[in-house]
C-alpha atoms as a PDB file:
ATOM      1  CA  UNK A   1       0.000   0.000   0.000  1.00  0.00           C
ATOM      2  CA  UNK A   2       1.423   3.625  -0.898  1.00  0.00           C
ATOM      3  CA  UNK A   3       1.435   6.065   1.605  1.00  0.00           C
ATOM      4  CA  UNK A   4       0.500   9.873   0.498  1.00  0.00           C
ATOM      5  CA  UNK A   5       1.985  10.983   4.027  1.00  0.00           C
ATOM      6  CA  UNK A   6       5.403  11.955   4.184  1.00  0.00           C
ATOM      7  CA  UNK A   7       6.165   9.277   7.004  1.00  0.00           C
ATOM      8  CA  UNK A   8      10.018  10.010   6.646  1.00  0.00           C
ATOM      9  CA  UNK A   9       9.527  13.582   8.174  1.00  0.00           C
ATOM     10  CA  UNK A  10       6.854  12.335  10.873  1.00  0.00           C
ATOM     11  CA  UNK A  11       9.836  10.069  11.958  1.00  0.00           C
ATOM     12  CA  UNK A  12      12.090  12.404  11.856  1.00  0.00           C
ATOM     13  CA  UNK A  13       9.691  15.021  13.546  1.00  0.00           C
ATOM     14  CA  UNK A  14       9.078  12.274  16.232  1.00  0.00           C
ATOM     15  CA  UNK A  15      13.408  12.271  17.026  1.00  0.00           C
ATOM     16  CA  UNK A  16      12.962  15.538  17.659  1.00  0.00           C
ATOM     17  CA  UNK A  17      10.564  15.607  20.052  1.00  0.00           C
ATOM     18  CA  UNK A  18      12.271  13.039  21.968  1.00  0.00           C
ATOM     19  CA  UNK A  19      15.657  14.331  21.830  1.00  0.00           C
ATOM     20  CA  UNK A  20      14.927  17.919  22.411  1.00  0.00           C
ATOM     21  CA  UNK A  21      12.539  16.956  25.752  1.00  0.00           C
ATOM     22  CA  UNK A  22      16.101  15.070  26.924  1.00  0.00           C
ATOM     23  CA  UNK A  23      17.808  18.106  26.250  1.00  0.00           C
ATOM     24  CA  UNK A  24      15.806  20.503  27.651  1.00  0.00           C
ATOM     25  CA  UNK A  25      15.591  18.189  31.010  1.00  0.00           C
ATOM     26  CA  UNK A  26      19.654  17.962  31.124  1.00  0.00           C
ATOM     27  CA  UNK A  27      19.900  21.983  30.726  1.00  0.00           C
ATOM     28  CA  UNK A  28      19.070  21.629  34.591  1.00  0.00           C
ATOM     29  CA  UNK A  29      22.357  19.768  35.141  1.00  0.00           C
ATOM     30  CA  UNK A  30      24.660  21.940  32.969  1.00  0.00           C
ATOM     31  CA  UNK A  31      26.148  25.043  34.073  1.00  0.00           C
ATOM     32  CA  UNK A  32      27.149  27.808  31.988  1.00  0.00           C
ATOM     33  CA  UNK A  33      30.756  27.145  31.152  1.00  0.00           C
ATOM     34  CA  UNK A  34      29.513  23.740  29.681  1.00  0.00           C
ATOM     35  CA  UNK A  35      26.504  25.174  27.923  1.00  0.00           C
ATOM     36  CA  UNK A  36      29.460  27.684  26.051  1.00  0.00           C
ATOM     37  CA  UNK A  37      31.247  24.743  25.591  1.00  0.00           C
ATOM     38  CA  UNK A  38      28.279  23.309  23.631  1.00  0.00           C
ATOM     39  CA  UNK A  39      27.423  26.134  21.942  1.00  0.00           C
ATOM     40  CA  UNK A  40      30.598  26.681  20.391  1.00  0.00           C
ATOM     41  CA  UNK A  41      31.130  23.105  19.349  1.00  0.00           C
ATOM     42  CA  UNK A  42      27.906  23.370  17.726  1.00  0.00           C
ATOM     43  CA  UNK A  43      28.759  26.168  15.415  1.00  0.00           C
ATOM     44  CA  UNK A  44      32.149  24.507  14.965  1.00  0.00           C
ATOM     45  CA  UNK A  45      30.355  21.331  13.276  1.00  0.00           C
ATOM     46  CA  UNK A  46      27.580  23.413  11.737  1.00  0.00           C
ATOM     47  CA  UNK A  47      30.511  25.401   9.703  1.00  0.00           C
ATOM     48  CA  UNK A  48      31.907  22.230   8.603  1.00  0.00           C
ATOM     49  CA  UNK A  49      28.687  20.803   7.425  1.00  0.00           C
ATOM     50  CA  UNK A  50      28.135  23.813   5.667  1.00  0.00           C
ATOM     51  CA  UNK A  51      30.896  23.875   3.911  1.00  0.00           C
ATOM     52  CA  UNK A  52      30.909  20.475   2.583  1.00  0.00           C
ATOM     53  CA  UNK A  53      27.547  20.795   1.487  1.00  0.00           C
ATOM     54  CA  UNK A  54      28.194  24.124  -0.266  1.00  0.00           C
ATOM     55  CA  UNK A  55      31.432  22.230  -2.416  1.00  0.00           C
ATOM     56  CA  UNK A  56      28.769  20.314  -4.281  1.00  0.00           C
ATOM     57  CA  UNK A  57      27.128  23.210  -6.628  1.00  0.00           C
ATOM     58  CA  UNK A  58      26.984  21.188  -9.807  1.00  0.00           C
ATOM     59  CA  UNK A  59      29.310  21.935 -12.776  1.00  0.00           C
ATOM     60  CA  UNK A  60      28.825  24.736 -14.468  1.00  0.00           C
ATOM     61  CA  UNK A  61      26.511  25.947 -11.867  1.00  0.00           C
ATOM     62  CA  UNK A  62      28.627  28.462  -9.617  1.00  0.00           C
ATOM     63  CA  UNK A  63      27.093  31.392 -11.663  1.00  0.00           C
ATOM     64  CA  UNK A  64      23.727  30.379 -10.691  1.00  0.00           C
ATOM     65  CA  UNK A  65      24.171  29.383  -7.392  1.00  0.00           C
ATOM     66  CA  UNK A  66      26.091  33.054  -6.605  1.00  0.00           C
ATOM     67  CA  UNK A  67      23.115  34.528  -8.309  1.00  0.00           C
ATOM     68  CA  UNK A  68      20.707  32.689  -6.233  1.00  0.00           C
ATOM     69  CA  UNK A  69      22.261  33.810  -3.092  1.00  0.00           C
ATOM     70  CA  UNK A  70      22.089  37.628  -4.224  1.00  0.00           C
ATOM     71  CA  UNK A  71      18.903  37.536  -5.740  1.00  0.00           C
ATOM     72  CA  UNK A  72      17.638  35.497  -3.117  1.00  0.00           C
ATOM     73  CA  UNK A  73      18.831  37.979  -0.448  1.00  0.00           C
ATOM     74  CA  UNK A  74      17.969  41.380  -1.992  1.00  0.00           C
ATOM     75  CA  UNK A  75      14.200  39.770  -2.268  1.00  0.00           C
ATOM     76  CA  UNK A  76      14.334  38.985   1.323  1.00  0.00           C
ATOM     77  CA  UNK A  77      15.697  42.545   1.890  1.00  0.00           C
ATOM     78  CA  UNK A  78      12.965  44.193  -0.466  1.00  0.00           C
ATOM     79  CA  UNK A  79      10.344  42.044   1.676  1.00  0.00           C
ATOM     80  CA  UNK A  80      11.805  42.703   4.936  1.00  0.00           C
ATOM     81  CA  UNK A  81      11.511  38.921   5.525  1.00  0.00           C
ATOM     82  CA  UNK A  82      14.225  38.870   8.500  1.00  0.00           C
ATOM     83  CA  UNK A  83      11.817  41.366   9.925  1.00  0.00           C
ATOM     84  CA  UNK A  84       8.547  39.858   9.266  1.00  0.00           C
ATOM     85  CA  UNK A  85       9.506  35.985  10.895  1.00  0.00           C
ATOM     86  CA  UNK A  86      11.527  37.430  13.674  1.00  0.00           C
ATOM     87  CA  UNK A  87       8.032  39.623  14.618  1.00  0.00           C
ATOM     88  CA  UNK A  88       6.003  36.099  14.055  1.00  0.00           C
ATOM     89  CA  UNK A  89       8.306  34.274  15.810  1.00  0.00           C
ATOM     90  CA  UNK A  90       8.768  36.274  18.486  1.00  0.00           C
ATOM     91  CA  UNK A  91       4.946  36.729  19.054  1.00  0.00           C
ATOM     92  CA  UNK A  92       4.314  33.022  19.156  1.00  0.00           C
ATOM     93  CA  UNK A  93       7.266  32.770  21.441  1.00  0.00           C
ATOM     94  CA  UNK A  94       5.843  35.714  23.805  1.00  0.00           C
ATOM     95  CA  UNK A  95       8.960  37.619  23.348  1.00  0.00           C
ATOM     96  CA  UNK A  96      11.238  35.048  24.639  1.00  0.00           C
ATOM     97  CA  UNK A  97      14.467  35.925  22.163  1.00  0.00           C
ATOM     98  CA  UNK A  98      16.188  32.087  23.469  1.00  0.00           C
ATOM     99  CA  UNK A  99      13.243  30.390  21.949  1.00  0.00           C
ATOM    100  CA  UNK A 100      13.226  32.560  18.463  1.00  0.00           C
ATOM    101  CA  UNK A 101      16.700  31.656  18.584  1.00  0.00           C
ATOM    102  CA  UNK A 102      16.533  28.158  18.882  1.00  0.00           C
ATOM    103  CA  UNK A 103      13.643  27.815  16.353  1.00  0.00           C
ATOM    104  CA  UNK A 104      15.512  29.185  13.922  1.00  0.00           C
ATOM    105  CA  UNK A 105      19.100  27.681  14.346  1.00  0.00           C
ATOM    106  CA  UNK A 106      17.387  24.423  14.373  1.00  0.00           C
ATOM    107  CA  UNK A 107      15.088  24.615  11.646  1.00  0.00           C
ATOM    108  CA  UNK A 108      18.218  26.039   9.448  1.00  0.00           C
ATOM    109  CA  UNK A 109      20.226  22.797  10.459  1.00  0.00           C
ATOM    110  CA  UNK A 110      17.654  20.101  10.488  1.00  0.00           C
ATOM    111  CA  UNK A 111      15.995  21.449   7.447  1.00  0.00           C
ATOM    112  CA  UNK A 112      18.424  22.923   4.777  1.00  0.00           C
ATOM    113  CA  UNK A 113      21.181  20.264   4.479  1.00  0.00           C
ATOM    114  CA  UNK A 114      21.255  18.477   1.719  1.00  0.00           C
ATOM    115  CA  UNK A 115      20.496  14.970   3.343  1.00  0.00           C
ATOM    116  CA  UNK A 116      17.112  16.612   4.012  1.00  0.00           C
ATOM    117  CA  UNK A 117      16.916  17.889   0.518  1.00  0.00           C
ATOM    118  CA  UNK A 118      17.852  14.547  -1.381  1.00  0.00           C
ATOM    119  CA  UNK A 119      16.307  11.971   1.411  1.00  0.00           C
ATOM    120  CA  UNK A 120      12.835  14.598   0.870  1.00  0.00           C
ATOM    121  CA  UNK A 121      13.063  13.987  -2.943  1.00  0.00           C
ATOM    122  CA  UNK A 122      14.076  10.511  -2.746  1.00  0.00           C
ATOM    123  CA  UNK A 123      11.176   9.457  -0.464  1.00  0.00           C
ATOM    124  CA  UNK A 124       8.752  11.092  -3.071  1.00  0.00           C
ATOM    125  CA  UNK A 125      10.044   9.658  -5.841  1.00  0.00           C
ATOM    126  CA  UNK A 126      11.005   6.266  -5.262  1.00  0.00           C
ATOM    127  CA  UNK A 127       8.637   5.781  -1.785  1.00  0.00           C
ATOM    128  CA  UNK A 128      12.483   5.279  -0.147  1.00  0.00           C
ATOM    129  CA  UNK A 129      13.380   6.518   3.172  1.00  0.00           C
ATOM    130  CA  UNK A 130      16.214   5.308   4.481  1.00  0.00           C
ATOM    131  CA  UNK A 131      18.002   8.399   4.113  1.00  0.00           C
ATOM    132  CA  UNK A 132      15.878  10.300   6.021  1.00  0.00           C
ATOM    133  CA  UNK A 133      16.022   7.282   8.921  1.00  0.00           C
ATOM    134  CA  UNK A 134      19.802   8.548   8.746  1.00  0.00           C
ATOM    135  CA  UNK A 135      18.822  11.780   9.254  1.00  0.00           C
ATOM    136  CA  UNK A 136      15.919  11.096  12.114  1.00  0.00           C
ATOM    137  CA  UNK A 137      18.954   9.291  14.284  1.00  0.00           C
ATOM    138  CA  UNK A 138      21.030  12.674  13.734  1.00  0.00           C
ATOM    139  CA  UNK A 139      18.779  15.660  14.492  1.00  0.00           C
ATOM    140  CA  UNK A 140      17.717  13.305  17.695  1.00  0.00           C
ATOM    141  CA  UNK A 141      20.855  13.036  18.903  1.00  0.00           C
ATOM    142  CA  UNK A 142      21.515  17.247  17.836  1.00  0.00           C
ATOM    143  CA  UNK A 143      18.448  18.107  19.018  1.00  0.00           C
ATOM    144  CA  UNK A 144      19.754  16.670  22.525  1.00  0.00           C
ATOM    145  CA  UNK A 145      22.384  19.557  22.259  1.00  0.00           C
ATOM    146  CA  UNK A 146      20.386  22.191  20.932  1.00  0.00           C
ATOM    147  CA  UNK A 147      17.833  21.910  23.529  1.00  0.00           C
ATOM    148  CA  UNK A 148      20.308  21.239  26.359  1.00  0.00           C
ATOM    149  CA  UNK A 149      21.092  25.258  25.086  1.00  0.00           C
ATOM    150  CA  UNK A 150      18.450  26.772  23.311  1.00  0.00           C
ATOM    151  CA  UNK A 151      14.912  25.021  25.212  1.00  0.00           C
ATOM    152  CA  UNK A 152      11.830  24.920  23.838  1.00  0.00           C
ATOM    153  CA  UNK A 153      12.308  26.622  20.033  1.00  0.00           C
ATOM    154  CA  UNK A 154      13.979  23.519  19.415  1.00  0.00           C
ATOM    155  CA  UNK A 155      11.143  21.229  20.137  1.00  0.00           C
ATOM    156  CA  UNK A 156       8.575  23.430  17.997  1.00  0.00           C
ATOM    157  CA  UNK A 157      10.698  23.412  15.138  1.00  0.00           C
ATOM    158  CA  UNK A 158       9.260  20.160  14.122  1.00  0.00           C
ATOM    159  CA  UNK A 159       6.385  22.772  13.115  1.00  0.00           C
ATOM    160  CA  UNK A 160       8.783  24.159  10.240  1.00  0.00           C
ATOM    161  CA  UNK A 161      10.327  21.003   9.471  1.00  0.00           C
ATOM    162  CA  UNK A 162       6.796  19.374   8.483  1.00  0.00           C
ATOM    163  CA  UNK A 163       6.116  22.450   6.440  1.00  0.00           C
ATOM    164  CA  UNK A 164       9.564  22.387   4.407  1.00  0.00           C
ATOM    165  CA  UNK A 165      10.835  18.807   4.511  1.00  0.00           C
ATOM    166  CA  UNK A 166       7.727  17.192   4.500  1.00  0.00           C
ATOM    167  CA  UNK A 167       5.877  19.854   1.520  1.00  0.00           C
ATOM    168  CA  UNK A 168       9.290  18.906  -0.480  1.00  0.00           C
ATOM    169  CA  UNK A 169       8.563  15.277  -0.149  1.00  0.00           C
ATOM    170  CA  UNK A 170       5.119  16.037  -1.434  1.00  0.00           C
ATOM    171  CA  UNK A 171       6.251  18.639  -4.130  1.00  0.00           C
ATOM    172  CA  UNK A 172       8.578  15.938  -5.396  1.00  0.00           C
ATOM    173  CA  UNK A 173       5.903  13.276  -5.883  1.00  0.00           C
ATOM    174  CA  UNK A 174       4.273  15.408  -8.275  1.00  0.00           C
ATOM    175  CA  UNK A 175       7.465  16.602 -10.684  1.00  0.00           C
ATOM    176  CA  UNK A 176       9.529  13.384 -10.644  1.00  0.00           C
ATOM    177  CA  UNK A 177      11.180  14.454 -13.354  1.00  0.00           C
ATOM    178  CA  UNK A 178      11.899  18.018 -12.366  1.00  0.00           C
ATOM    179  CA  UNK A 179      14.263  16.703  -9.559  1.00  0.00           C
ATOM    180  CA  UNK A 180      17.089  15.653 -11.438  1.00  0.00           C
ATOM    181  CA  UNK A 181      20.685  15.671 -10.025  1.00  0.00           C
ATOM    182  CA  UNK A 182      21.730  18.831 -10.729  1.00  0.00           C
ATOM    183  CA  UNK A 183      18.743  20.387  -9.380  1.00  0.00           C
ATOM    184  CA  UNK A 184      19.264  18.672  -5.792  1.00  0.00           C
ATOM    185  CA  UNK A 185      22.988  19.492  -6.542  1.00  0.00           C
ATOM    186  CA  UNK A 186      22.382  23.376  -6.519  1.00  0.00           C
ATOM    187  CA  UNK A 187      19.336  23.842  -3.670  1.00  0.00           C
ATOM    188  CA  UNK A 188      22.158  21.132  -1.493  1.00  0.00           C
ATOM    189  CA  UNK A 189      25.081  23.615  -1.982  1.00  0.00           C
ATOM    190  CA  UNK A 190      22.543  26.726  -1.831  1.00  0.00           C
ATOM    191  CA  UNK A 191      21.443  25.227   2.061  1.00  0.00           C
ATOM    192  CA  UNK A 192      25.121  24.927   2.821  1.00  0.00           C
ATOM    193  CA  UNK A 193      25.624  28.446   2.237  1.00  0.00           C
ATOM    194  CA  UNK A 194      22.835  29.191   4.354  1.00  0.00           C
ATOM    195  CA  UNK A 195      24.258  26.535   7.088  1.00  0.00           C
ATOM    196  CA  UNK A 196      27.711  28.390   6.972  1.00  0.00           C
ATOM    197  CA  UNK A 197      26.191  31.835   8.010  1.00  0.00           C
ATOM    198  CA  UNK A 198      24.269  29.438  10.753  1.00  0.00           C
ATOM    199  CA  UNK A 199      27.814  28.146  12.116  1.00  0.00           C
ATOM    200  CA  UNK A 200      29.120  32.133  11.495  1.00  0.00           C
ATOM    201  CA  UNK A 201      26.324  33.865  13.649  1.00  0.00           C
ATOM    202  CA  UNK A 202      26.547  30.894  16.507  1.00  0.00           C
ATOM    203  CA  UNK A 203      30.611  31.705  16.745  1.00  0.00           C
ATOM    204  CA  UNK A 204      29.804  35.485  17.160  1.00  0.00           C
ATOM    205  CA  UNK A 205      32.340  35.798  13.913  1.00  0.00           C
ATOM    206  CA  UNK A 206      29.768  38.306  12.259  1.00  0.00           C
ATOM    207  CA  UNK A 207      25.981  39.104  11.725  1.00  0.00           C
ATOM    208  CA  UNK A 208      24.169  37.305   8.537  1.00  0.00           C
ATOM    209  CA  UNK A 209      20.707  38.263   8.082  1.00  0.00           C
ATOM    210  CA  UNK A 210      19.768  34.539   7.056  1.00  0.00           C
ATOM    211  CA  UNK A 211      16.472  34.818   7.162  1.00  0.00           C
ATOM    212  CA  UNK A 212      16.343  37.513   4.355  1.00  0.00           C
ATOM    213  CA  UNK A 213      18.847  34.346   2.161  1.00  0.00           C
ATOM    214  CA  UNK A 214      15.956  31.678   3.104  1.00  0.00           C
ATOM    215  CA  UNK A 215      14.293  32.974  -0.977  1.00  0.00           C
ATOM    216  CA  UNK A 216      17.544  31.935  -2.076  1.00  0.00           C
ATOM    217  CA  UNK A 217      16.085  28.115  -1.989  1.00  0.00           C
ATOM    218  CA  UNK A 218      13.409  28.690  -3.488  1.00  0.00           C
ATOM    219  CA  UNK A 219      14.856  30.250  -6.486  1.00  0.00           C
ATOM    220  CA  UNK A 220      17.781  27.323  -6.603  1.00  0.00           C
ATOM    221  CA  UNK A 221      14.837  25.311  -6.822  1.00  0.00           C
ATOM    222  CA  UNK A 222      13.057  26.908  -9.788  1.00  0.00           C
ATOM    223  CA  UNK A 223      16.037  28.582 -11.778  1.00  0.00           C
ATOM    224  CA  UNK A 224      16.478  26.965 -14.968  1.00  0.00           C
ATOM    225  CA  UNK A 225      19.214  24.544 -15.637  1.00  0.00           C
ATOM    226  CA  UNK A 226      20.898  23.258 -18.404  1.00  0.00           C
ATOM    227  CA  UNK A 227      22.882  20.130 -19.069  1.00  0.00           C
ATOM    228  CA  UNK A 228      26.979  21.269 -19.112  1.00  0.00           C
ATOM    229  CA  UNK A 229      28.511  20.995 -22.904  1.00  0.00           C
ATOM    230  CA  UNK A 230      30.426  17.997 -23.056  1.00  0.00           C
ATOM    231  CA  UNK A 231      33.141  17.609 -25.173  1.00  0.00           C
ATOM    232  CA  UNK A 232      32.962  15.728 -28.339  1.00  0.00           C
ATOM    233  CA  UNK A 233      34.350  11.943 -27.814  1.00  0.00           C
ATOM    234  CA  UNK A 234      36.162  12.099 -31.353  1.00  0.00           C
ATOM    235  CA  UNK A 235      38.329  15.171 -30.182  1.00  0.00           C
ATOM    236  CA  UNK A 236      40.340  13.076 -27.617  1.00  0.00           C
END
């Protein structure tokens, strides 16, 4: 029997929850110095998945993906998106600026890699999830360390990750053949960007407005794209 539910992401949803209620019960046993400890560690291995994820723009693509990333961010700019979620966040957080925080660091990693991006696509294509059971046993055991820091907005950012991961699992059933390689390719390396300035902000080495990038994925994901010119066999 098919499913029409994307039951990867209600796993992975479910990993969560479990590992960000463990975290937010150890924060009681951690004391500052180890909570700065954590915190840094995590934007050490958030800039490292970033940048391997943002190596794998496809060839012939790093003209597009650069364009995605400024087009992407002058829309968010024009919109004042940064603006607009940090107001709806922080009204369904009742000002709390830890829980905005956390919502949005963790949605950013548990969302925008490209594991979630190909497992997403996968599952709708081919009905195969076993990347995304990967994934589910990772952002559990993350979540335990973002909670264990950030609280609650880790917990409700299963909310965004149904919406994204879940809609892109959906989206993907119904353009099979939109989703080719070099199209996960560029909206994988266009996340990693994204996951760098995550891993940037959490080390205090700067400010990136990510939230005004997040159109950035959207356009990797619509942009046309066109084979690269291969050379002619008979030449070599």
């Amino acid at each position: 029997m098919k499913h029409h539910l994307p039951i990867g992401t209600l796993i992975n949803m479910a990993t969560v929850i479990a590992g960000s209620l463990l975290g937010i019960w150890l924060q009681q046993f951690f004391p500052e110095h180890i909570q700065d400890i954590i915190f840094q560690a995590i934007g050490l291995g958030t800039l490292v998945i970033g940048m391997n994820m943002a190596l794998k723009v496809p060839e012939g693509g790093m003209i597009i993906f650069i364009f995605c990333l400024i087009l992407g961010g002058v829309i968010g700019a024009a919109i004042h998106l940064k603006t607009g979620l940090e107001t709806t966040v922080n009204q369904l957080s009742f000002g709390d600026a830890q829980f905005a925080e956390g919502l949005t660091t963790a949605f950013l990693i548990f969302c925008v890699g490209s594991i979630t991006i190909v497992g997403a696509i996968e599952e709708g294509i081919n009905g195969k999830r076993e990347l995304l059971m990967i994934k589910s046993t990772l952002d559990g055991i993350t979540s335990i360390a973002l909670a264990s820091v950030f609280g609650w907005g880790v917990f409700f950012s299963i909310i965004p990750m149904l919406i994204f991961q879940g809609g892109l699992t959906l989206l993907a059933r119904q353009l099979k053949s939109f989703f080719n390689d070099r199209r996960v390719r560029l909206l994988s390396s266009t996340g990693g960007a994204l996951i760098i300035a995550v891993g940037i902000n959490l080390l205090q080495l700067g400010e990136v407005a990510i939230e005004n990038l997040l159109p950035a994925l959207l356009l990797a994901g619509i942009v046309p794209l066109r084979q690269p010119a291969t050379g002619n066999p008979a030449n070599h």
